[in-house]
Protein backbone atom coordinates (compact mmCIF):
# COMPACT_ATOMS: atom_id res chain seq x y z
CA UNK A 1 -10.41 16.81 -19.22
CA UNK A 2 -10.95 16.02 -15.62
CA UNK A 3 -14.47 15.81 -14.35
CA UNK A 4 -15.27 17.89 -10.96
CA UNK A 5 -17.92 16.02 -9.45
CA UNK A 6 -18.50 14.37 -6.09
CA UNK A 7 -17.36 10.78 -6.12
CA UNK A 8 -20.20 7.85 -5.99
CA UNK A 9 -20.17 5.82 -3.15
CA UNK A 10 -18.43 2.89 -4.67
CA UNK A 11 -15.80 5.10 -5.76
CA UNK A 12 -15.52 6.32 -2.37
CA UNK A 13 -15.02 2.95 -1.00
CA UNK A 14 -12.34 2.34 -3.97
CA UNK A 15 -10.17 5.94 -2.74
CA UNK A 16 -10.49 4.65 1.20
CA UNK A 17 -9.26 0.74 -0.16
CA UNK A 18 -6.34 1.87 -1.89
CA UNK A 19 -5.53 4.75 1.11
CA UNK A 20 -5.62 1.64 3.64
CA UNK A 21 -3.32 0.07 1.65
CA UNK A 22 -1.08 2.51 1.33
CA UNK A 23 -0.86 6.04 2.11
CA UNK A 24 -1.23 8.62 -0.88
CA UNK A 25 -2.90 5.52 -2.84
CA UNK A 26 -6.03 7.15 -2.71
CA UNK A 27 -5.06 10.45 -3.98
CA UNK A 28 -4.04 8.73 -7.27
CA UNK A 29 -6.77 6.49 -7.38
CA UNK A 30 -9.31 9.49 -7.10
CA UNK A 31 -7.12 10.92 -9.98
CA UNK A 32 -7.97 8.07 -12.11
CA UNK A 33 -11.36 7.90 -11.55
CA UNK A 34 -12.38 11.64 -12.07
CA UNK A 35 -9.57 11.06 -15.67
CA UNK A 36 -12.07 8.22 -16.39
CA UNK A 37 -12.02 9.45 -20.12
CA UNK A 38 -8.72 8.21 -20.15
CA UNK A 39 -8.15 5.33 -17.69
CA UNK A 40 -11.88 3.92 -17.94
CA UNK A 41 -11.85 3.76 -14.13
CA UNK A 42 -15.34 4.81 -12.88
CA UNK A 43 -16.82 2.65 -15.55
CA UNK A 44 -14.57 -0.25 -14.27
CA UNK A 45 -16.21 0.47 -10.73
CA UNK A 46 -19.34 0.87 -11.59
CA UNK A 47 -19.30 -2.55 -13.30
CA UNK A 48 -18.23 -4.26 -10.56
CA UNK A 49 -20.19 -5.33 -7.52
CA UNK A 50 -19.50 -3.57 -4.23
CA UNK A 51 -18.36 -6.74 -2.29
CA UNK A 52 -15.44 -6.98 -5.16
CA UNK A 53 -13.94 -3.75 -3.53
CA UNK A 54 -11.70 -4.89 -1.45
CA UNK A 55 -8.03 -4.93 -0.54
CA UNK A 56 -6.40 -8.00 -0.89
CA UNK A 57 -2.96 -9.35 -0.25
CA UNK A 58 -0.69 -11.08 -2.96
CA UNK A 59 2.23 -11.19 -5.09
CA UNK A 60 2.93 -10.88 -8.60
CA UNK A 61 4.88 -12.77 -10.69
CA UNK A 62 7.04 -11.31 -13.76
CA UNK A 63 6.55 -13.82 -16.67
CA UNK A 64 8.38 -12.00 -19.22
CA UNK A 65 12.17 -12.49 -20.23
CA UNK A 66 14.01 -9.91 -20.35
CA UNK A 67 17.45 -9.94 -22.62
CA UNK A 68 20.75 -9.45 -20.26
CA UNK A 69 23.10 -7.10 -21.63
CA UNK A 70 26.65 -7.89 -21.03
CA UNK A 71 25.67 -11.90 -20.61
């Protein structure tokens, strides 16, 4: 069940990264931190220190093999 309750501040800062980064970002992110039950999201942020809450810039590399079909 979704939690209705005002977001911390560190949450805050966490809906405004991921807006920056990307518009609508921060609608889903606010999603996953009021489902925290599920996605363990406000626990995650309230671990972790404020300075870590940034947006960064960086790629991500696939290191799984995936079977061709046909080839």
């Amino acid at each position: 069940m979704t939690e209705h309750r005002p977001l911390t501040p560190k949450e805050q800062k966490v809906v405004q990264e991921f807006e920056s980064a990307r518009t609508g970002l921060g609608a889903i992110a606010k999603s996953n931190i009021l489902n925290n039950h599920v996605t363990g999201w406000a626990d995650i942020i309230a671990d972790t220190p404020e300075e870590e809450l940034v947006v960064r810039d960086g790629y991500g590399s696939n290191s799984f093999m995936y079977r061709r079909i046909g080839g």
